[in-house]
PDB file of N, CA and C in Angstrom:
ATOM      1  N   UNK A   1       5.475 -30.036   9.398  1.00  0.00           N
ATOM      2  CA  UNK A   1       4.068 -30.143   9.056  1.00  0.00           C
ATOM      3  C   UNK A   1       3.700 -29.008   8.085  1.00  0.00           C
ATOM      4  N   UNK A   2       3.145 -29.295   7.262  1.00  0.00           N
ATOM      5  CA  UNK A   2       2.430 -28.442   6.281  1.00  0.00           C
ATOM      6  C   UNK A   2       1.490 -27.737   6.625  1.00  0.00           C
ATOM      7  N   UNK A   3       1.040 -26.431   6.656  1.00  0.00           N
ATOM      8  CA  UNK A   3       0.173 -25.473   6.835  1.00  0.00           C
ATOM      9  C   UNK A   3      -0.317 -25.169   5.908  1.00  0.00           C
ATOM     10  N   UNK A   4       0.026 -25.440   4.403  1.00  0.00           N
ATOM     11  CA  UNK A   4      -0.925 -24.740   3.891  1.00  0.00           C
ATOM     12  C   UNK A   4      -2.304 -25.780   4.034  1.00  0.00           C
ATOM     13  N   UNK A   5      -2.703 -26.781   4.442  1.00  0.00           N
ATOM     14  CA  UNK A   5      -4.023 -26.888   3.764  1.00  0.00           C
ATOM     15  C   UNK A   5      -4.963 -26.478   5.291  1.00  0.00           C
ATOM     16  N   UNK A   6      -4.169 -25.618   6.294  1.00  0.00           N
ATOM     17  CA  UNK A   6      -4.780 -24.910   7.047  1.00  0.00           C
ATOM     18  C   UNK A   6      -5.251 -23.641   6.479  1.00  0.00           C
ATOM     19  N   UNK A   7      -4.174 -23.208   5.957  1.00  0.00           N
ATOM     20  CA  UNK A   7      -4.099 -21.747   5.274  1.00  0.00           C
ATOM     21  C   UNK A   7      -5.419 -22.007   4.119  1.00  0.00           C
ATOM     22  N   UNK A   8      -5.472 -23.090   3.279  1.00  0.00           N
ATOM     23  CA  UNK A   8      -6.698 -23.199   2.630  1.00  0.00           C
ATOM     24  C   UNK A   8      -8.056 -22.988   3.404  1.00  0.00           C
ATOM     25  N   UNK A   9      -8.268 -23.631   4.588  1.00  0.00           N
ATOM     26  CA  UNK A   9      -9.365 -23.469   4.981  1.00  0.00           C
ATOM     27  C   UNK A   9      -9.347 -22.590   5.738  1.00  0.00           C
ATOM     28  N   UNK A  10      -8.797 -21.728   6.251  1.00  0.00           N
ATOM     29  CA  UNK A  10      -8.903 -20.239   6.794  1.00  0.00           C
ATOM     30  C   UNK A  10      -9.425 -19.778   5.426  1.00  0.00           C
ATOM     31  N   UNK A  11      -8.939 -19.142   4.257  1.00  0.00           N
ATOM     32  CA  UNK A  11      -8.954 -18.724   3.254  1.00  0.00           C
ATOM     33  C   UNK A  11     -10.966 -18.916   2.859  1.00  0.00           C
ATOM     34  N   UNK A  12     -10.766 -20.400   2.853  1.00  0.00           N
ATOM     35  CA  UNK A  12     -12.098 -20.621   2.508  1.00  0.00           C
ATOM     36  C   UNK A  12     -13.511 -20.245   3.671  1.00  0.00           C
ATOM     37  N   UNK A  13     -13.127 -20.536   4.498  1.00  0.00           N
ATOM     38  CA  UNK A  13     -14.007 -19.887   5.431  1.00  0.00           C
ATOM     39  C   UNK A  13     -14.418 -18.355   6.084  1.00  0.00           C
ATOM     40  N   UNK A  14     -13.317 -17.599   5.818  1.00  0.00           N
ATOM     41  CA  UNK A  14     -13.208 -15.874   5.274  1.00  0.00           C
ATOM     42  C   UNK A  14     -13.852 -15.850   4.272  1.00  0.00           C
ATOM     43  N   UNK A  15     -13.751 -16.100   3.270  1.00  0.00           N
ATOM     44  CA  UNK A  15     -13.975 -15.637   1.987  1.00  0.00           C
ATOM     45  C   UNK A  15     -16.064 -15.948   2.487  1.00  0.00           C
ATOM     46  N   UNK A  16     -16.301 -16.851   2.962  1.00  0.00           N
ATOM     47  CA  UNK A  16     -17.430 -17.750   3.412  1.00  0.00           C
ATOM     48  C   UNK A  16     -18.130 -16.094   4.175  1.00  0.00           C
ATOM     49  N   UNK A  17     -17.697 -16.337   5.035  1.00  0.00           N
ATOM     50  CA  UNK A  17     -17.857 -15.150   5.844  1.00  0.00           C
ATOM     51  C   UNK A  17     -18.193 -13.970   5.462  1.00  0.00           C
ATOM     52  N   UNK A  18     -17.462 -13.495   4.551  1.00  0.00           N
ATOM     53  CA  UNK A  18     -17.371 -12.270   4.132  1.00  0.00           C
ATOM     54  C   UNK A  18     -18.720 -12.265   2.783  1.00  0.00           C
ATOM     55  N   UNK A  19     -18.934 -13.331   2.685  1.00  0.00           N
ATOM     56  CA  UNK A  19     -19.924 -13.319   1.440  1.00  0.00           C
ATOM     57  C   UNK A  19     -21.359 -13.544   2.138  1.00  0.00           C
ATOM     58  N   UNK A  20     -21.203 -14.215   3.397  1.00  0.00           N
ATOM     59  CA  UNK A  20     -22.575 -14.171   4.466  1.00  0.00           C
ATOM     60  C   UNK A  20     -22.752 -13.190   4.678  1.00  0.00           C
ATOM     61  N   UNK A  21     -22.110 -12.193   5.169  1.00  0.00           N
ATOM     62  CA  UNK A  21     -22.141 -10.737   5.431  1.00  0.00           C
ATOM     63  C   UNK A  21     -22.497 -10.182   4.634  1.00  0.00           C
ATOM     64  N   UNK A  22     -22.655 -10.166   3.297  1.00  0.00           N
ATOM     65  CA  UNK A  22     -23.062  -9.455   2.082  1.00  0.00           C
ATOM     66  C   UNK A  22     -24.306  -9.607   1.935  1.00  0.00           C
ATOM     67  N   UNK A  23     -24.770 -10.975   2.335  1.00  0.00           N
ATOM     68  CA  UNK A  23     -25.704 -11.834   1.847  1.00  0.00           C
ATOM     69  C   UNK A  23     -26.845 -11.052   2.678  1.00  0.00           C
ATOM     70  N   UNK A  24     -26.513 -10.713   4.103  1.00  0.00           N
ATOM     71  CA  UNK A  24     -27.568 -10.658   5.032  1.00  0.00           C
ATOM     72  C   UNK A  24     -27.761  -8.949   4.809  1.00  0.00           C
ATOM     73  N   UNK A  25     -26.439  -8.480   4.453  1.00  0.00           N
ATOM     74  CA  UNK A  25     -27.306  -6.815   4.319  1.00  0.00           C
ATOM     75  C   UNK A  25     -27.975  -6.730   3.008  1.00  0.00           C
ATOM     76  N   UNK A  26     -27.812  -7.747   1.943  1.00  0.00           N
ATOM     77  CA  UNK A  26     -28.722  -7.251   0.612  1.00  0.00           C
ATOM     78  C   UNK A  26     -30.195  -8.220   0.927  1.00  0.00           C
ATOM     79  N   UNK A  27     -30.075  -8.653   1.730  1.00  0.00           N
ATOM     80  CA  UNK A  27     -31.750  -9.639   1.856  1.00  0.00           C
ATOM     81  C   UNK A  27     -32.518  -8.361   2.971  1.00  0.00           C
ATOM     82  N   UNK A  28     -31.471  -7.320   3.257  1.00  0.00           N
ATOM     83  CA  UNK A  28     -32.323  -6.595   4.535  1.00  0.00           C
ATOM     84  C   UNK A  28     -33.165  -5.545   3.216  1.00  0.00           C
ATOM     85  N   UNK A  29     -32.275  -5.007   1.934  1.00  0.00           N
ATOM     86  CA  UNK A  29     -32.525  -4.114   1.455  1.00  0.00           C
ATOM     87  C   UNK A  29     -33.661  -4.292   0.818  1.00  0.00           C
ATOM     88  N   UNK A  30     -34.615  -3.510   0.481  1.00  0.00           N
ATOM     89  CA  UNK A  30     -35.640  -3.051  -0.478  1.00  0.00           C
ATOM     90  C   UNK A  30     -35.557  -2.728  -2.203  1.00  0.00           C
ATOM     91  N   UNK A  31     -36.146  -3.229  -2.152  1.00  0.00           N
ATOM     92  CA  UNK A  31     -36.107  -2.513  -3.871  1.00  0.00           C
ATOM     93  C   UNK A  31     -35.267  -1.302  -4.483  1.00  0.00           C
ATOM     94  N   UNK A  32     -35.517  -0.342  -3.549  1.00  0.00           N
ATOM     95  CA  UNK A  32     -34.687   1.145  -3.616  1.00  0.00           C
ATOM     96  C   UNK A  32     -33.467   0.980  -3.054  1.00  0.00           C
ATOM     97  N   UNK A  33     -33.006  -0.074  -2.772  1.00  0.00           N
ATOM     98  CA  UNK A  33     -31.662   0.267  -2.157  1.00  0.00           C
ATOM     99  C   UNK A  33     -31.573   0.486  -0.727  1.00  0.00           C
ATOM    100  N   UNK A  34     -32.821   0.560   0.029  1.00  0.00           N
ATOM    101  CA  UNK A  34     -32.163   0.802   0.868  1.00  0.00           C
ATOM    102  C   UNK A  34     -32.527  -0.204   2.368  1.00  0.00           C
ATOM    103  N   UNK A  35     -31.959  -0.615   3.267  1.00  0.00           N
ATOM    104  CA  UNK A  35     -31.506  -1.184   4.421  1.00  0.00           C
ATOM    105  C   UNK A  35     -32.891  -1.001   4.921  1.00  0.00           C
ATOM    106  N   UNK A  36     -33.601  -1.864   5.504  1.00  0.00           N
ATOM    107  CA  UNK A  36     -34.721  -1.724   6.237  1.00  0.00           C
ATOM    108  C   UNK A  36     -34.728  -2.293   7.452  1.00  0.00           C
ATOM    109  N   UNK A  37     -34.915  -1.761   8.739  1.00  0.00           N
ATOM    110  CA  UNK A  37     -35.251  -2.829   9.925  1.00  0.00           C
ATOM    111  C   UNK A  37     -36.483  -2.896  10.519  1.00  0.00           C
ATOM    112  N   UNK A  38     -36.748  -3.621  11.337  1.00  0.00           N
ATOM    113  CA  UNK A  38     -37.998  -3.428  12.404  1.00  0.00           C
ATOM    114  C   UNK A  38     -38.165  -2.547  13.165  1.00  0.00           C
ATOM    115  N   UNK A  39     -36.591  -2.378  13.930  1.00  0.00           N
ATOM    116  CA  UNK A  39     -36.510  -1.417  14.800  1.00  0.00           C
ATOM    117  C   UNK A  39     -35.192  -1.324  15.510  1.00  0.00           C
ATOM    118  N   UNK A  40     -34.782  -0.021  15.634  1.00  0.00           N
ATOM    119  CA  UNK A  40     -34.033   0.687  16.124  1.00  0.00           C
ATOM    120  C   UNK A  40     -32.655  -0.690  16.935  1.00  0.00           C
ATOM    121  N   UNK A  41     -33.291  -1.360  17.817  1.00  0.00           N
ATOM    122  CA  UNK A  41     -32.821  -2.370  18.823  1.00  0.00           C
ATOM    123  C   UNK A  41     -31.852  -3.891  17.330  1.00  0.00           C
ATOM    124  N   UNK A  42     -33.065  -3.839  16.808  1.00  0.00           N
ATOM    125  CA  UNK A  42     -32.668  -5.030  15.498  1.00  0.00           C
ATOM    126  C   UNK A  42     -31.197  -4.211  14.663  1.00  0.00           C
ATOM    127  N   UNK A  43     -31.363  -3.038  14.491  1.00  0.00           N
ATOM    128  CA  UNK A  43     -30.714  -2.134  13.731  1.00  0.00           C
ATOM    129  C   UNK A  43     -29.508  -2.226  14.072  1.00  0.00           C
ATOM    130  N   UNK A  44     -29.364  -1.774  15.511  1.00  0.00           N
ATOM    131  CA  UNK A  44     -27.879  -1.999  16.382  1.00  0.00           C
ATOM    132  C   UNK A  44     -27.197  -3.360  16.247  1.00  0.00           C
ATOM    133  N   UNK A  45     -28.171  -4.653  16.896  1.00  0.00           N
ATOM    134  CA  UNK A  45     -27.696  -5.834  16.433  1.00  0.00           C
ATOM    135  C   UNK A  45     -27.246  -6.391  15.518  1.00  0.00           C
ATOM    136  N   UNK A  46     -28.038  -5.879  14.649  1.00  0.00           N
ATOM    137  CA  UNK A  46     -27.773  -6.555  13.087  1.00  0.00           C
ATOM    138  C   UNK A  46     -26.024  -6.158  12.352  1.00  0.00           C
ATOM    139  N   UNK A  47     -25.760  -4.462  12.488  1.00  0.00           N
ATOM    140  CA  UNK A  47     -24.647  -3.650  12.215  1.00  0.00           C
ATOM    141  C   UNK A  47     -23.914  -4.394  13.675  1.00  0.00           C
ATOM    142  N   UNK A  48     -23.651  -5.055  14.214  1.00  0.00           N
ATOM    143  CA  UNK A  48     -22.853  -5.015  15.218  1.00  0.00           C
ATOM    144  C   UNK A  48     -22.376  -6.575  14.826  1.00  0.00           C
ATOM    145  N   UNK A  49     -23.660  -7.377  14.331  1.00  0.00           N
ATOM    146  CA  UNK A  49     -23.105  -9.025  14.044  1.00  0.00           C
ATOM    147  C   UNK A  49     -22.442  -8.966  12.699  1.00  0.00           C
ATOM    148  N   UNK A  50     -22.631  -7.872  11.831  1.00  0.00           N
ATOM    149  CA  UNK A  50     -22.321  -7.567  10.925  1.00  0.00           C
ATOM    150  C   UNK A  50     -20.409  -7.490  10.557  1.00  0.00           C
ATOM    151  N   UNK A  51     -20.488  -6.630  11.833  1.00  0.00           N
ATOM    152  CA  UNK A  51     -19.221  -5.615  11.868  1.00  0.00           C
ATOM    153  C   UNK A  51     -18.193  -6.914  12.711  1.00  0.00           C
ATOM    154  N   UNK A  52     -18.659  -7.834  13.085  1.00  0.00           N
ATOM    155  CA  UNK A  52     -17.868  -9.022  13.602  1.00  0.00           C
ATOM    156  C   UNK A  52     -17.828  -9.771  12.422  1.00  0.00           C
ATOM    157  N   UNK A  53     -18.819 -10.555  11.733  1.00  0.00           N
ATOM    158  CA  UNK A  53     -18.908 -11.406  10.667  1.00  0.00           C
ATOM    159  C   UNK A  53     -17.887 -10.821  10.065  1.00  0.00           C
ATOM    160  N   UNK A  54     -17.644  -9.299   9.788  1.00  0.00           N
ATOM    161  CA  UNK A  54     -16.779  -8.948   8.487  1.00  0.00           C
ATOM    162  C   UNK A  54     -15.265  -9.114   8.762  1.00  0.00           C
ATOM    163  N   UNK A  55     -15.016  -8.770  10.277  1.00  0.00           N
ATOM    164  CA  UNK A  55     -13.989  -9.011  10.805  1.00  0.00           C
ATOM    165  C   UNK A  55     -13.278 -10.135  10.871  1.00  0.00           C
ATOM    166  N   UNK A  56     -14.351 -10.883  11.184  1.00  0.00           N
ATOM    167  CA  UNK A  56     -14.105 -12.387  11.575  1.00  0.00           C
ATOM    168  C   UNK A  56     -13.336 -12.946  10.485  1.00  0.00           C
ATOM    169  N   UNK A  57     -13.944 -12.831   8.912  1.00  0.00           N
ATOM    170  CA  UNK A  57     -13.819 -13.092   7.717  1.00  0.00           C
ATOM    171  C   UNK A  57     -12.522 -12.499   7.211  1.00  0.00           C
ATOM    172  N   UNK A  58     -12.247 -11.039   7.349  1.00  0.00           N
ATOM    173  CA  UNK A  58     -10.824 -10.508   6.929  1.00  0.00           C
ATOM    174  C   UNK A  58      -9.637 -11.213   8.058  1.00  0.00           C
ATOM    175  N   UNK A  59      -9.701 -11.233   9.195  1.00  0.00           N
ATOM    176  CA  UNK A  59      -8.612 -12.274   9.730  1.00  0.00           C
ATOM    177  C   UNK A  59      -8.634 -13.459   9.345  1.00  0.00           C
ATOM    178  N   UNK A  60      -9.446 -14.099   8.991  1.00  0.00           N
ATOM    179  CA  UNK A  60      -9.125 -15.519   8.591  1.00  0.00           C
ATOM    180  C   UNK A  60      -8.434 -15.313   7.347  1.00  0.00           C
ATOM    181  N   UNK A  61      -8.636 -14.823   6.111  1.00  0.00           N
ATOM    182  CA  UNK A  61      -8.688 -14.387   5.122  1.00  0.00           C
ATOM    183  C   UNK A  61      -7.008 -13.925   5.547  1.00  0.00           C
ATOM    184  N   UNK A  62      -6.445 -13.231   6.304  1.00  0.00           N
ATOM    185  CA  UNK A  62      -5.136 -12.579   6.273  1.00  0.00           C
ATOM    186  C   UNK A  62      -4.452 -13.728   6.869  1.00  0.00           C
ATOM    187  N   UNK A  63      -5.040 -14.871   7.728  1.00  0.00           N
ATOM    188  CA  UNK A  63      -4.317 -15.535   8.229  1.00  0.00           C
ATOM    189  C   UNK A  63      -4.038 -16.506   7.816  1.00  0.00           C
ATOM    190  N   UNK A  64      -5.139 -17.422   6.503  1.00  0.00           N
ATOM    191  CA  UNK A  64      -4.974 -17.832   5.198  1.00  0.00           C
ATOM    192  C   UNK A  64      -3.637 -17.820   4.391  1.00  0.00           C
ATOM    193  N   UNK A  65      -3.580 -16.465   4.342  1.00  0.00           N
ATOM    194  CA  UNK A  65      -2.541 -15.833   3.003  1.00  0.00           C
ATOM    195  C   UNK A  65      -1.218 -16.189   4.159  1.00  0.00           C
ATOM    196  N   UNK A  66      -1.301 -15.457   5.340  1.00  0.00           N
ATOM    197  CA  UNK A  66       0.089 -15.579   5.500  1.00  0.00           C
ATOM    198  C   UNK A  66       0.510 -16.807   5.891  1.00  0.00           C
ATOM    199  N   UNK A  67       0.010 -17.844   6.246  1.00  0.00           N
ATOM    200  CA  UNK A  67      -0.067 -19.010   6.577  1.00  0.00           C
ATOM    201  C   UNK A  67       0.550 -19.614   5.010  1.00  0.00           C
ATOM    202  N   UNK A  68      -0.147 -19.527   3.982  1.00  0.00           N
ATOM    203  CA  UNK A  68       0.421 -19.559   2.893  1.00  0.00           C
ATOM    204  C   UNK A  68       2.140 -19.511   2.368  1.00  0.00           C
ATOM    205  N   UNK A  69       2.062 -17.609   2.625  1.00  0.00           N
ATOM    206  CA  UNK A  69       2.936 -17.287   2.376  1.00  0.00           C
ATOM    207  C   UNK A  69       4.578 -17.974   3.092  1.00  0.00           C
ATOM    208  N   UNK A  70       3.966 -18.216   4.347  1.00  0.00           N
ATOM    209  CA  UNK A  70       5.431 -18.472   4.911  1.00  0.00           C
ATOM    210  C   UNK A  70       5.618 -19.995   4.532  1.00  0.00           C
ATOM    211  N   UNK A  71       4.585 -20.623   4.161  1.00  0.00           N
ATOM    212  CA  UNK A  71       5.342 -22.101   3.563  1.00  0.00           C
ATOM    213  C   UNK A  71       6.364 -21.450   2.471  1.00  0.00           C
ATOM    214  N   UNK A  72       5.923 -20.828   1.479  1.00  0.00           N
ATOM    215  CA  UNK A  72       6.669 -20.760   0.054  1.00  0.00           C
ATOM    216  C   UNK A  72       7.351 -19.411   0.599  1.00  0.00           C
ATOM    217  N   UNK A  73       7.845 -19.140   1.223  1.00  0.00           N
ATOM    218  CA  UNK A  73       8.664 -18.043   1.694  1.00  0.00           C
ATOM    219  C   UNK A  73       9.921 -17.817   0.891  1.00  0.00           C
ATOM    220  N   UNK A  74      10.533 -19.130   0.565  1.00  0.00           N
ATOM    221  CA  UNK A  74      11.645 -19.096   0.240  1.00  0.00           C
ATOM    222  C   UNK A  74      11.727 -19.311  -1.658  1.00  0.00           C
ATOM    223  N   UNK A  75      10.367 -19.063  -2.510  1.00  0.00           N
ATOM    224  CA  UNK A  75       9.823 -19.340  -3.747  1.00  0.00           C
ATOM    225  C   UNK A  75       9.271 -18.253  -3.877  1.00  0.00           C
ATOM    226  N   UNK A  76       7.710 -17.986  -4.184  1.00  0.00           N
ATOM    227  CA  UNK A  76       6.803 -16.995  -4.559  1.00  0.00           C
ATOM    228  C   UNK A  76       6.171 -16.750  -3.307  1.00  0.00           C
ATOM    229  N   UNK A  77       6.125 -17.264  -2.570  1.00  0.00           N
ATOM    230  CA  UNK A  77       5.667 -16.318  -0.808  1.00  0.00           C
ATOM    231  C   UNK A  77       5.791 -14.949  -0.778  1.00  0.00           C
ATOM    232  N   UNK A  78       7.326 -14.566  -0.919  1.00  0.00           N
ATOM    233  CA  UNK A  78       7.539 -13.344  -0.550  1.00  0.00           C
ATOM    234  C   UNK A  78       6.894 -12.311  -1.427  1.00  0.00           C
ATOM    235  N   UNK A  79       6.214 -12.762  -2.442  1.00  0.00           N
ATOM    236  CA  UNK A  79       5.372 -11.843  -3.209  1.00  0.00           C
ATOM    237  C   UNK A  79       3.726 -11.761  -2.535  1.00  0.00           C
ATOM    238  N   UNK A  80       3.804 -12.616  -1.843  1.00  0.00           N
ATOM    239  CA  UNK A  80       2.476 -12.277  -1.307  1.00  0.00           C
ATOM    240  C   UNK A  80       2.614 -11.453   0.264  1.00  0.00           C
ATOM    241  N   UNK A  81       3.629 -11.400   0.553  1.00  0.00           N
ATOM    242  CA  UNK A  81       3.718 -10.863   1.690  1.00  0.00           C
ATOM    243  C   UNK A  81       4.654  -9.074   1.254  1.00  0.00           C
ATOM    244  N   UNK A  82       4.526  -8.837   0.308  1.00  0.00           N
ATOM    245  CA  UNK A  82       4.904  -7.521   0.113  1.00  0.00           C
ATOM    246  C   UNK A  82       4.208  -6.732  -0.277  1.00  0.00           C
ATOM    247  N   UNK A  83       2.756  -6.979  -0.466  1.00  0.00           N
ATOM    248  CA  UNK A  83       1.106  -6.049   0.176  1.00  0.00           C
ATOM    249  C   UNK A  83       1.154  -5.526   1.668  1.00  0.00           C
ATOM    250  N   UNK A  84       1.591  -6.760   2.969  1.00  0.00           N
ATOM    251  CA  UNK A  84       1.557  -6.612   4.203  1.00  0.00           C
ATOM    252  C   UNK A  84       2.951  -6.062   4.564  1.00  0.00           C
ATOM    253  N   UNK A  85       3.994  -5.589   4.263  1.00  0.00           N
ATOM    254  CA  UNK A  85       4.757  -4.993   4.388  1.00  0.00           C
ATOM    255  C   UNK A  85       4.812  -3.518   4.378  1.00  0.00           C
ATOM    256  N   UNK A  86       4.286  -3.326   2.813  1.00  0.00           N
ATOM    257  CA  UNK A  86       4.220  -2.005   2.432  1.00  0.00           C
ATOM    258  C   UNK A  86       2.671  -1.392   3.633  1.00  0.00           C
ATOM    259  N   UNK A  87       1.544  -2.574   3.939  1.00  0.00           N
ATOM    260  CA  UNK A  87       0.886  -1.669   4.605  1.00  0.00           C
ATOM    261  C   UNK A  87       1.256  -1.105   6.019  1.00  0.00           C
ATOM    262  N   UNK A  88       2.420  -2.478   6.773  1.00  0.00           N
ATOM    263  CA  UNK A  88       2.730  -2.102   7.968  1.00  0.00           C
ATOM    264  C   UNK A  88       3.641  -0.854   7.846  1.00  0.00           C
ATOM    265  N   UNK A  89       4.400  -0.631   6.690  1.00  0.00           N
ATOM    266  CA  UNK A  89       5.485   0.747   6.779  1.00  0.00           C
ATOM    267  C   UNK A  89       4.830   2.068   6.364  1.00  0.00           C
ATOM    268  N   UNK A  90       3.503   1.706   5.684  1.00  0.00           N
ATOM    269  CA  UNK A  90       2.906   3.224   5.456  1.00  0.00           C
ATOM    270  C   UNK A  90       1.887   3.656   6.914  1.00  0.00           C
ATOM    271  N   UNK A  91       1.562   2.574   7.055  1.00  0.00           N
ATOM    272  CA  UNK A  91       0.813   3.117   8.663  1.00  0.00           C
ATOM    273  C   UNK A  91       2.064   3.490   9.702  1.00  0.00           C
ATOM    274  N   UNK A  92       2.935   2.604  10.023  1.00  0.00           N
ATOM    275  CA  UNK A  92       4.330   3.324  11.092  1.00  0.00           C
ATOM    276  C   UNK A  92       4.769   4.722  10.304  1.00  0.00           C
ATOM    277  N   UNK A  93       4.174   5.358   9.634  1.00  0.00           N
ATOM    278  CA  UNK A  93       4.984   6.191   9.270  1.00  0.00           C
ATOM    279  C   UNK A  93       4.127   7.744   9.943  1.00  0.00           C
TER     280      UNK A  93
END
């Protein structure tokens, strides 16, 4: 069975994600730039649905690619998977 047109819609729905998340902290901001809430309680919530949305969005988004990658593993895959290599060997280090 083919995965990538899973790997597509992970991909597309991260990317989705990650641009909702953008969306909702520049509709919070003001003119000056800066972040406005109601209150303190909204503030927490908001940075907390935030900090999931973004998450949510970079795993799909990684699970996309590698989902990708391991179809064409044995072609141009392995070029996409030697970003996630080099990051797993500089963090073990």
């Amino acid at each position: 069975m083919e995965y990538i047109h899973f790997g597509a819609l992970f991909l597309g729905i991260g990317a989705w994600l990650i641009y909702w998340k953008r969306k909702r902290a520049f509709n919070r901001t003001n003119e000056y730039g800066v972040e406005r809430f109601p209150s303190y309680r909204r503030k927490v919530f908001s940075v907390s649905a935030d900090f999931l949305i973004d998450m949510g969005g970079k795993s799909l988004l990684s699970l996309g690619v590698l989902l990708i990658a391991f179809q064409y593993v044995d072609t141009w895959g392995g070029l996409l998977l030697l970003p996630l290599f080099f990051f797993v060997f500089v963090m073990t280090l």
